[in-house]
N, C-alpha and C. Protein backbone atom coordinates (compact mmCIF):
# COMPACT_ATOMS: atom_id res chain seq x y z
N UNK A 1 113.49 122.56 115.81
CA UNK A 1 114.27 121.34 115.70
C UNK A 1 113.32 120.15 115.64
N UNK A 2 113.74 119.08 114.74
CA UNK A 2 112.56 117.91 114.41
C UNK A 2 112.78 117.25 116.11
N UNK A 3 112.01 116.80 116.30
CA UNK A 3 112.18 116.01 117.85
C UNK A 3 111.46 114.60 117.73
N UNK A 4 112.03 113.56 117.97
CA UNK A 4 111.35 112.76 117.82
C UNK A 4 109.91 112.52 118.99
N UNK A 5 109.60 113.71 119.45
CA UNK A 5 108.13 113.04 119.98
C UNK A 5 107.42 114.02 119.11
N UNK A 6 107.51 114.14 117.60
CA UNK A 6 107.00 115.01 116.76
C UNK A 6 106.50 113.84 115.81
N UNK A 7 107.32 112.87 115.95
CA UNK A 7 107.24 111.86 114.97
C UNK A 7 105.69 110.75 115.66
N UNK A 8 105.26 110.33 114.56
CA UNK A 8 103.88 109.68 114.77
C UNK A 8 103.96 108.53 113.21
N UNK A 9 104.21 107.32 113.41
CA UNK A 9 103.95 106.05 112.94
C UNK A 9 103.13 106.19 111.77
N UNK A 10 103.33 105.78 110.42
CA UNK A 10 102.92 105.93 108.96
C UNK A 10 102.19 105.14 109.02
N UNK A 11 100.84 104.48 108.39
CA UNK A 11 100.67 103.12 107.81
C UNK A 11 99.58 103.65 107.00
N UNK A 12 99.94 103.20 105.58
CA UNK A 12 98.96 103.99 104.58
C UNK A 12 99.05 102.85 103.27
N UNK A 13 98.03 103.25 102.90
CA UNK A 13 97.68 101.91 101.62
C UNK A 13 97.32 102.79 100.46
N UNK A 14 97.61 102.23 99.73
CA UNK A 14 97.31 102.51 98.04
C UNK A 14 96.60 101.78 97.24
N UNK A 15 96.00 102.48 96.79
CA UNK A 15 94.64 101.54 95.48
C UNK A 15 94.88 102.37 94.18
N UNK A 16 95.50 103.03 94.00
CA UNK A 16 95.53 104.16 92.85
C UNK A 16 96.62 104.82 92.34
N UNK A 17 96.65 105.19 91.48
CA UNK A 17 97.95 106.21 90.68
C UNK A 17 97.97 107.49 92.16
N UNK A 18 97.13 108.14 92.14
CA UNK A 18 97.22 109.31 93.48
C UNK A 18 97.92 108.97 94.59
N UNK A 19 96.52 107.90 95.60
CA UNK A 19 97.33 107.07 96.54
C UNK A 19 98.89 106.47 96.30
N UNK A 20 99.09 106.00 95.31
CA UNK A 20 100.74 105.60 95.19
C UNK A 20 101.41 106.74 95.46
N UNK A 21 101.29 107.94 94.67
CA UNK A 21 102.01 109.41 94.85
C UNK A 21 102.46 109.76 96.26
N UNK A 22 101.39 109.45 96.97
CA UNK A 22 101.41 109.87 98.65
C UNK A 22 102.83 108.71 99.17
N UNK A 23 102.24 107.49 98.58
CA UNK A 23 104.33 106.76 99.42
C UNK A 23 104.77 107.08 98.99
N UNK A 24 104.86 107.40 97.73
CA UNK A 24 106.13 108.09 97.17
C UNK A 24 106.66 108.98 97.40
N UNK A 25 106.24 110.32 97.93
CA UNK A 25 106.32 111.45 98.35
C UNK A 25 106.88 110.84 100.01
N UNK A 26 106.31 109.64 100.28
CA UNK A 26 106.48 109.81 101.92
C UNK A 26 108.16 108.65 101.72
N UNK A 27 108.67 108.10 100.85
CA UNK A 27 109.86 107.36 100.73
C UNK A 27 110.63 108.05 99.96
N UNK A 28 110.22 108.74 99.63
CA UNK A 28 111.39 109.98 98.77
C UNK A 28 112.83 110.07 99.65
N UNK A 29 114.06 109.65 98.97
CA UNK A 29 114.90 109.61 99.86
C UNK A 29 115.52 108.54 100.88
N UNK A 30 114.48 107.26 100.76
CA UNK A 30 114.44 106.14 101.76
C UNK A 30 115.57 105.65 101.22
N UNK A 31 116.65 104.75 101.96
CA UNK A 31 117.86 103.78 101.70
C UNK A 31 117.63 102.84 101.88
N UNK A 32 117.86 101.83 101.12
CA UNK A 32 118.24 100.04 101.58
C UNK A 32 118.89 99.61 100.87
N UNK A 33 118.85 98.32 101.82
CA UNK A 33 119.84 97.45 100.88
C UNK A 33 119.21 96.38 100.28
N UNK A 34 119.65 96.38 98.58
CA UNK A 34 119.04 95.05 98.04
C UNK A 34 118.83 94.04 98.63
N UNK A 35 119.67 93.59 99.45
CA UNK A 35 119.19 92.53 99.94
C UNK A 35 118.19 92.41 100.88
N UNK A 36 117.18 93.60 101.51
CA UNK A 36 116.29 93.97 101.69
C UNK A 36 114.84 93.85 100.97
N UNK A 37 115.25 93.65 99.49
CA UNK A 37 113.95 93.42 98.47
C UNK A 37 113.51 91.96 98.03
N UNK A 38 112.12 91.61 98.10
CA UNK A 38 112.50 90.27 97.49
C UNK A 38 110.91 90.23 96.97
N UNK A 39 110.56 89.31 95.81
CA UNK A 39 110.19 89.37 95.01
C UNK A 39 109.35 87.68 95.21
N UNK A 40 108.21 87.32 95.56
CA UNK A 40 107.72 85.90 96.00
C UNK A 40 106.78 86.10 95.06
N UNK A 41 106.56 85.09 93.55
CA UNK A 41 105.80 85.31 92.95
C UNK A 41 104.80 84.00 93.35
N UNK A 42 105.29 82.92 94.12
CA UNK A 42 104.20 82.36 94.65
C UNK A 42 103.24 83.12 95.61
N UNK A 43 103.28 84.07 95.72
CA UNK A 43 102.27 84.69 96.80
C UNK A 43 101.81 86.20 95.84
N UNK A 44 102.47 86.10 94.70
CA UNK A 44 102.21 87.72 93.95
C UNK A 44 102.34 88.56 95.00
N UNK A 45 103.37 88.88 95.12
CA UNK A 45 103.71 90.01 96.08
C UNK A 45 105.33 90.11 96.16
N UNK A 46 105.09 91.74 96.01
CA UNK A 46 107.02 92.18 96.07
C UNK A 46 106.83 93.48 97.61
N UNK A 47 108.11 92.65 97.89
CA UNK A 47 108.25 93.42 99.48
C UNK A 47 109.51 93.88 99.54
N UNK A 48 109.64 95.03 100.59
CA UNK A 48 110.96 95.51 100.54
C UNK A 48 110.74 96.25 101.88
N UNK A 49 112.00 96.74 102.53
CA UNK A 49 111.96 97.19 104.37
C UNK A 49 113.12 97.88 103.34
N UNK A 50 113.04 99.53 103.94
CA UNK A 50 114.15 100.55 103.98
C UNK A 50 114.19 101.94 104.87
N UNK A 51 114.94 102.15 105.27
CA UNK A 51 115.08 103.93 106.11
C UNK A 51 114.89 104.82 105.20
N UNK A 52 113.53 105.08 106.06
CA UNK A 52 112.68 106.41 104.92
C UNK A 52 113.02 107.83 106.05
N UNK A 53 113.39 108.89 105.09
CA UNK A 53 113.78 109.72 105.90
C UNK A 53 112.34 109.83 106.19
N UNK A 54 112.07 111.14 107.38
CA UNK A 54 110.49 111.90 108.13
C UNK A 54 110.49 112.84 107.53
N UNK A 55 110.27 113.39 106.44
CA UNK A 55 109.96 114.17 105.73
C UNK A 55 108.67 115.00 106.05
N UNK A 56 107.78 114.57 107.09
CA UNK A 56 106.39 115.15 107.47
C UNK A 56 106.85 115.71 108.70
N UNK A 57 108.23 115.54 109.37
CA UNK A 57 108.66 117.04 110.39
C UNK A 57 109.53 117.45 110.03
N UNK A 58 110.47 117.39 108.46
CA UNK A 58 111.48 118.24 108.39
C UNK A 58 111.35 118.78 107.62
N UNK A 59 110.26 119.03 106.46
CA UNK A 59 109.99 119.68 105.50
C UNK A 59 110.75 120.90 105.69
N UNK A 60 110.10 122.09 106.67
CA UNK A 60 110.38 123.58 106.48
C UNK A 60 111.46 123.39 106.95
N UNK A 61 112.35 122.46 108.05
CA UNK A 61 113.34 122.75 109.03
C UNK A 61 115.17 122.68 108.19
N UNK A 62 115.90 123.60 108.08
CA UNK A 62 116.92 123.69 107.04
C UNK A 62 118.39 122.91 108.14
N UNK A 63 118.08 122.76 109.46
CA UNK A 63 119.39 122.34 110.07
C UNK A 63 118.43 121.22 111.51
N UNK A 64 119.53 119.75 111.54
CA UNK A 64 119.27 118.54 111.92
C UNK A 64 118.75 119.40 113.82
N UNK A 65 118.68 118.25 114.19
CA UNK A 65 118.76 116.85 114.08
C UNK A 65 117.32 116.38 113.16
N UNK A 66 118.11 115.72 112.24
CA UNK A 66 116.73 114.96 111.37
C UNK A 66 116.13 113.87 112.11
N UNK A 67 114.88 112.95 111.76
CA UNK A 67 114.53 111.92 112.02
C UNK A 67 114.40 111.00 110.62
N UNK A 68 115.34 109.44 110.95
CA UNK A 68 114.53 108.54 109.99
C UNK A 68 113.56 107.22 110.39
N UNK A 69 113.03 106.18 110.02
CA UNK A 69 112.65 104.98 110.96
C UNK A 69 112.48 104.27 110.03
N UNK A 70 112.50 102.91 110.21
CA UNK A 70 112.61 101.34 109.37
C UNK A 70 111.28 101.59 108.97
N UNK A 71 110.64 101.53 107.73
CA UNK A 71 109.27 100.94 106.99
C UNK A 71 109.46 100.01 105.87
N UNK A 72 108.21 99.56 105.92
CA UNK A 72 108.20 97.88 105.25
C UNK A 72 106.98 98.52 104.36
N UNK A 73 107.45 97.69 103.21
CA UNK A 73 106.40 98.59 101.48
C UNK A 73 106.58 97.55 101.02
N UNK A 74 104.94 96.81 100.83
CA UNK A 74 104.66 95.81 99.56
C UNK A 74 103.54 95.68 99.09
N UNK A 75 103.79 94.98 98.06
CA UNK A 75 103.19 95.48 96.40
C UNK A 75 102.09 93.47 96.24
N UNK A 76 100.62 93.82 96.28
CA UNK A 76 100.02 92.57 95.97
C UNK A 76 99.69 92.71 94.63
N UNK A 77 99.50 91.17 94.11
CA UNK A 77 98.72 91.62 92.23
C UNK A 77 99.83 91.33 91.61
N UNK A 78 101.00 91.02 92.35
CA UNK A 78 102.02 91.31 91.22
C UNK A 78 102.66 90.49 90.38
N UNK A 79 102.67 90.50 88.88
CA UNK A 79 102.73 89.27 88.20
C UNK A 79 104.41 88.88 87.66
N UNK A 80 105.14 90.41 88.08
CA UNK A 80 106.92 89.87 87.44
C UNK A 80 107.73 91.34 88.02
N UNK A 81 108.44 91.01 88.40
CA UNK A 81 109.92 91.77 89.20
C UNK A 81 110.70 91.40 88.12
N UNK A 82 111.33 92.79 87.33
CA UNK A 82 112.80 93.21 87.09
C UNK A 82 113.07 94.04 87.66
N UNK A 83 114.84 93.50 87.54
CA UNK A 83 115.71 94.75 88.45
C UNK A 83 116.63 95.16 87.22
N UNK A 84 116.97 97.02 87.39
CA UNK A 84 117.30 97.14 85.84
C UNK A 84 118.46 98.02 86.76
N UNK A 85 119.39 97.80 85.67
CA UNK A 85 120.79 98.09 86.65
C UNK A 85 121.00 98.67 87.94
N UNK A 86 120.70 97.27 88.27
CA UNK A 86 120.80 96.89 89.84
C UNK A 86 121.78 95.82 90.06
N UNK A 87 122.46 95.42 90.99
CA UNK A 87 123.53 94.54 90.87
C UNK A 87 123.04 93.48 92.31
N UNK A 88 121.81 92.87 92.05
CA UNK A 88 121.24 92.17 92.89
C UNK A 88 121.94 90.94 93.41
N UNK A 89 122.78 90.78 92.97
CA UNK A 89 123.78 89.53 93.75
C UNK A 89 124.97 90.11 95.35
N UNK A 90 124.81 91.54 94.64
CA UNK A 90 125.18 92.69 95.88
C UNK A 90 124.71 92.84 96.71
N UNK A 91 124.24 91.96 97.86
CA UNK A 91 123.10 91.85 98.96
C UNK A 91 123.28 93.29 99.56
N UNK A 92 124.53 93.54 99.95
CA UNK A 92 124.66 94.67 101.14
C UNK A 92 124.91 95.75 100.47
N UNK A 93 124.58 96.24 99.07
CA UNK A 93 124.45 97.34 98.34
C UNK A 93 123.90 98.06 98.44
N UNK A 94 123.80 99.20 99.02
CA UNK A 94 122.51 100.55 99.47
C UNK A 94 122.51 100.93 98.22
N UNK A 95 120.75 101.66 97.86
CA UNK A 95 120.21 102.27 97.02
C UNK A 95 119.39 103.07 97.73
N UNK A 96 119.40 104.56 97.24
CA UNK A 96 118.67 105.41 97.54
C UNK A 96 117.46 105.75 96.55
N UNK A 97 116.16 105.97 97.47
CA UNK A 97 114.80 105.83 96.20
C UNK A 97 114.76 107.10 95.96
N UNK A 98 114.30 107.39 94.88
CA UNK A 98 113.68 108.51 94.36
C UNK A 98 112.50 108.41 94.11
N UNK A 99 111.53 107.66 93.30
CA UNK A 99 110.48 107.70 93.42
C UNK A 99 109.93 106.60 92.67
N UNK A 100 108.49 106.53 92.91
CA UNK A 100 107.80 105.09 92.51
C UNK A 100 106.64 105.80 92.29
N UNK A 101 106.08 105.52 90.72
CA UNK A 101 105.48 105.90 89.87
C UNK A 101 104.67 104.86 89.66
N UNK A 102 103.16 105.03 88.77
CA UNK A 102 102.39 103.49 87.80
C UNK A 102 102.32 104.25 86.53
N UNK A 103 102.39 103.30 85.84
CA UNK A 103 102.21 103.47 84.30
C UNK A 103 100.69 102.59 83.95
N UNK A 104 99.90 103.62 83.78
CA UNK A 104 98.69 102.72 83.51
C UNK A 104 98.39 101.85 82.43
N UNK A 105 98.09 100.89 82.34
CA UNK A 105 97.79 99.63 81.22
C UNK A 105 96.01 99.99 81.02
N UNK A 106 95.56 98.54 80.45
CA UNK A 106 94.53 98.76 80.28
C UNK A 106 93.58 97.72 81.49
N UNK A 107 92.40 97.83 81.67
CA UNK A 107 91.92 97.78 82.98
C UNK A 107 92.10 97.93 84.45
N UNK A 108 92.88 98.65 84.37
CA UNK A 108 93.82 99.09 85.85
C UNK A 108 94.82 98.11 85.99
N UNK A 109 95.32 97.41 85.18
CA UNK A 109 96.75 97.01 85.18
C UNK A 109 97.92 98.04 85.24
N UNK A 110 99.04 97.35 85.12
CA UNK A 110 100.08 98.51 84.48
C UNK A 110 101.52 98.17 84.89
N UNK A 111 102.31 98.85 84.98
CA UNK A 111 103.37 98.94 86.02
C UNK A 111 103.49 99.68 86.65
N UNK A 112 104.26 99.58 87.54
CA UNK A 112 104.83 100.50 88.70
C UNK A 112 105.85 100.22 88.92
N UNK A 113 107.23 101.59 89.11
CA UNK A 113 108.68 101.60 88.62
C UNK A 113 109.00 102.10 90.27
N UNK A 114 110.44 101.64 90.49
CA UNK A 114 110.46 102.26 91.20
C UNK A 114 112.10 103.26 90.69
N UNK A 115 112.21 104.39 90.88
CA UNK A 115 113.47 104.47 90.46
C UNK A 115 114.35 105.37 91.35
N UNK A 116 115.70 104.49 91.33
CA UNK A 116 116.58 105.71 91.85
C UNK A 116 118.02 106.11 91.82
N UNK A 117 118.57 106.70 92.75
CA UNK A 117 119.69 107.34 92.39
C UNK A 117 120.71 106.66 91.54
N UNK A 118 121.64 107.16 90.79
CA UNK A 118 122.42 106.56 90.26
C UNK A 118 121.72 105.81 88.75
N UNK A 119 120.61 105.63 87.94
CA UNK A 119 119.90 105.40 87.33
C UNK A 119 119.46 104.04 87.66
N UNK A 120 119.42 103.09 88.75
CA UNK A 120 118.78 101.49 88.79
C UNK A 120 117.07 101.60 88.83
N UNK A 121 116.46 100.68 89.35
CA UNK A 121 114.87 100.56 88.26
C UNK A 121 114.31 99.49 88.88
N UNK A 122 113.35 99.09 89.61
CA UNK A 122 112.91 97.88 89.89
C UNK A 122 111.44 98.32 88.57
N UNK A 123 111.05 97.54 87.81
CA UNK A 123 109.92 97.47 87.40
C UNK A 123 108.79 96.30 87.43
N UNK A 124 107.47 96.50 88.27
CA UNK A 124 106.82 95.76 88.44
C UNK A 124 105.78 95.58 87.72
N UNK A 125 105.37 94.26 87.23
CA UNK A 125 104.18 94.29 86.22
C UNK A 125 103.52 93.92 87.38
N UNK A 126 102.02 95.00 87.29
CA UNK A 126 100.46 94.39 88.20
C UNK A 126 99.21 94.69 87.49
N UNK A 127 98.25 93.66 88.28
CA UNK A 127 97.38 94.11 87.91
C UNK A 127 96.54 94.77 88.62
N UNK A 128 96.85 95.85 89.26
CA UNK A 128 96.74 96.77 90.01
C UNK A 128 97.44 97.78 91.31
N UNK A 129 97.47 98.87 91.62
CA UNK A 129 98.04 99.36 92.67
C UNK A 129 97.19 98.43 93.80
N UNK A 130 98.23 98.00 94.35
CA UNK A 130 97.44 97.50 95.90
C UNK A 130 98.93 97.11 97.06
N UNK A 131 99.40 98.51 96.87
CA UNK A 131 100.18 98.59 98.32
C UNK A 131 100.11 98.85 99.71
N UNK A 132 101.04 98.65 100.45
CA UNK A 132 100.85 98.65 102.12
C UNK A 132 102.16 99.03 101.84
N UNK A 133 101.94 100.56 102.82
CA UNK A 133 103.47 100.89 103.94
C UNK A 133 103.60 100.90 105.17
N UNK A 134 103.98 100.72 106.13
CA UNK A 134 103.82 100.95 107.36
C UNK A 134 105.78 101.53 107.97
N UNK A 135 105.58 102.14 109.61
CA UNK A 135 106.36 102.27 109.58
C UNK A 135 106.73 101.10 110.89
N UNK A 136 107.99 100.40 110.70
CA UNK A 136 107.98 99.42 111.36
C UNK A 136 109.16 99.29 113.26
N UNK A 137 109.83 100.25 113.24
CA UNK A 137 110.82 100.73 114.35
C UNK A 137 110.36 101.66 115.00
N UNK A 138 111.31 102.10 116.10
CA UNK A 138 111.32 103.64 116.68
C UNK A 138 112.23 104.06 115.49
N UNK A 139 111.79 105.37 115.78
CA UNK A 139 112.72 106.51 114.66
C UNK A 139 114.06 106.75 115.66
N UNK A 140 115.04 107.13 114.62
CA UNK A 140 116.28 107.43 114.94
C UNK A 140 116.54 109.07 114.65
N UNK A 141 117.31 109.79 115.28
CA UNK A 141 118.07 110.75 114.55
C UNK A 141 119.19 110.85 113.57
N UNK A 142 118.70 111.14 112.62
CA UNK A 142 119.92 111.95 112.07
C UNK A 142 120.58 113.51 111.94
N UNK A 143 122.03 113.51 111.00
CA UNK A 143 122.15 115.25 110.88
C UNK A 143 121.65 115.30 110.00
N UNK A 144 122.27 114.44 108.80
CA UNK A 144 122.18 115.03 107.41
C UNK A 144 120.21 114.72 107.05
N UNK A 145 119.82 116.50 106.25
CA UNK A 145 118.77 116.12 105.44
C UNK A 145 119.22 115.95 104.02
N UNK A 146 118.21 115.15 103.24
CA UNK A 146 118.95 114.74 101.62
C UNK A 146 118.55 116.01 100.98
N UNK A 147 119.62 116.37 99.81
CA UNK A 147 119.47 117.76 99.47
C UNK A 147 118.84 117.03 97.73
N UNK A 148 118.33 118.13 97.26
CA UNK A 148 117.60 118.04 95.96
C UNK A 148 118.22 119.07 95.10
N UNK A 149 118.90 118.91 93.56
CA UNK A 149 118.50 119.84 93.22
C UNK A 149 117.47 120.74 92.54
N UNK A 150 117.16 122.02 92.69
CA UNK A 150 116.06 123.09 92.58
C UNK A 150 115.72 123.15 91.38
């Protein structure tokens, strides 16, 4: 059974297409609410806080109690935020992530997408991976784990 004194605090940075893979893999599944995301291009930087499931103690485990906890993920370098059917005037709208990818440009520019359920899309133009995740609460339990299909 996942237990939360199994659970141990994330904080991991990205410089790279790889490194990005690793949050991605570790927010796979995370929920928020748009009105959670926001986009300060005076500071080039897009930030966002959502409940990322613990996927690093429930991997093998097929029945709860799950663990999730609040983490905060943002993006420096960054030169433009679209949201692609997303209904961003919907503050209290949950979206579930699937995953966040870079599309390489040329000199380590590029974008980086984030995409998820239901087909919506944040796409970020940068000029480079240079993220921070951390995890920011105590973890909670849950039952449900998110199911995939095979």
């Amino acid at each position: 059974m996942a237990s939360l004194k199994d659970y141990k605090p994330l904080k991991l940075m990205a410089g790279d297409e790889e490194d990005l893979g690793v949050i991605s893999a570790c927010l796979q599944d995370a929920v928020a609410k748009l009105g959670d995301f926001a986009f300060l291009p005076d500071e080039r930087r897009f930030a966002l806080v959502a409940n990322r499931f613990v996927w690093e103690i429930a991997v093998d485990r097929r029945s709860g109690p799950f663990v999730r906890v609040r983490s905060g993920l943002h993006f420096d370098d960054v030169k433009s935020a679209q949201f692609q059917h997303l209904r961003t005037n919907a503050k209290d709208a949950v979206v579930e992530l699937l995953s966040i990818r870079f599309e390489k440009g040329e000199d380590g520019a590029g974008v980086i997408m984030f995409d998820f359920a239901g087909g919506g899309a944040v796409r970020l133009e940068v000029e480079s991976v240079n993220a921070y995740m951390s995890d920011i609460s105590d973890p909670w339990r849950t039952r449900a784990k998110p199911k995939h299909d095979e």
